[in-house]
Protein backbone atom coordinates (compact mmCIF):
# COMPACT_ATOMS: atom_id res chain seq x y z
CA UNK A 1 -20.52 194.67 89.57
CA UNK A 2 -17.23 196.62 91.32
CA UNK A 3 -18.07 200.48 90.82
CA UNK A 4 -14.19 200.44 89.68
CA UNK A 5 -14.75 198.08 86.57
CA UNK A 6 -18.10 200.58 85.83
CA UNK A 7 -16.05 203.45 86.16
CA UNK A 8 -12.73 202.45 83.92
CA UNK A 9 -15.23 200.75 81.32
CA UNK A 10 -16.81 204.10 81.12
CA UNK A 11 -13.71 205.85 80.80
CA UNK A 12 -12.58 203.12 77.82
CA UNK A 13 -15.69 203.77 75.71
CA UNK A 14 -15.61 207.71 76.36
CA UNK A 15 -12.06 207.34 74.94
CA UNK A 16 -12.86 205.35 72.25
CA UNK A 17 -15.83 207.15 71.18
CA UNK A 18 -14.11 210.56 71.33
CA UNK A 19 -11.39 209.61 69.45
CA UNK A 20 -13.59 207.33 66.84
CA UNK A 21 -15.47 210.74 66.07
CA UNK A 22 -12.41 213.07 65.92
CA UNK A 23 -10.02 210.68 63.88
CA UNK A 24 -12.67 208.07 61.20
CA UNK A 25 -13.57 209.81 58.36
CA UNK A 26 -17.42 209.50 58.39
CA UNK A 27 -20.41 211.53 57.52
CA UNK A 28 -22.01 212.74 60.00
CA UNK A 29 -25.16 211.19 60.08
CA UNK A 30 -23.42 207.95 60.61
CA UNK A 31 -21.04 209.27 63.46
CA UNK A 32 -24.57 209.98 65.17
CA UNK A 33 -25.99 207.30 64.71
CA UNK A 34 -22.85 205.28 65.56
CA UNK A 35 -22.88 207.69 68.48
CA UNK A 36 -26.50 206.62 69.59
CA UNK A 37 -26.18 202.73 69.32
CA UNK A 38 -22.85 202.86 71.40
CA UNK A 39 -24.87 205.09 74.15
CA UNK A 40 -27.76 203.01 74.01
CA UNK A 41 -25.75 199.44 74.16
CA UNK A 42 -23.95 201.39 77.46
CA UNK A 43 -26.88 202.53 79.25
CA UNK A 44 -28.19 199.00 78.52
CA UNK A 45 -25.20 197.04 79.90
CA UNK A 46 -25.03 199.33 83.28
CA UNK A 47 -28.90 198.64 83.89
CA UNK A 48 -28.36 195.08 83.10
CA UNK A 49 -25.46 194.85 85.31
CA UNK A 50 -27.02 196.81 88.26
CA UNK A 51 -29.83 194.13 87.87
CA UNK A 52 -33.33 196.42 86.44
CA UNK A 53 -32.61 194.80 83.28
CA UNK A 54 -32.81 190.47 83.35
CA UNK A 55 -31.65 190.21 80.13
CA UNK A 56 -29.13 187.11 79.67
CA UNK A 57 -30.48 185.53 82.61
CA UNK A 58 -32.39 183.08 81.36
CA UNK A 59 -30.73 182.34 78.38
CA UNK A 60 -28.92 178.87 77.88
CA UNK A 61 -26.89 178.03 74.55
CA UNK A 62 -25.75 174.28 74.09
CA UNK A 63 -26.98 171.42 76.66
């Protein structure tokens, strides 16, 4: 995985998330907890595609 895509997919969510929480009105329990799925699905998808996670790897859908 090209350190650029890592770094402007980073950038994208940080955007996203910062303006999700300053712009949707939500409580804020659920802007946490919004907050800590979105962190946890991104620290899962850079260890995934820095290979210490094989998740996906051996899954086959179809034939």
């Amino acid at each position: 995985m090209p350190l650029i895509n890592v770094i402007f997919t980073l950038i994208v969510v940080g955007v996203v998330l910062g303006l999700g929480n300053r712009y949707l009105p939500m409580d804020g329990r659920i802007k946490s907890i919004l907050n800590a799925v979105i962190v946890v699905a991104v620290i899962l998808w850079l260890l995934n595609g820095f290979g210490f996670l094989a998740m996906g790897n051996g899954l086959r859908f179809g034939g």
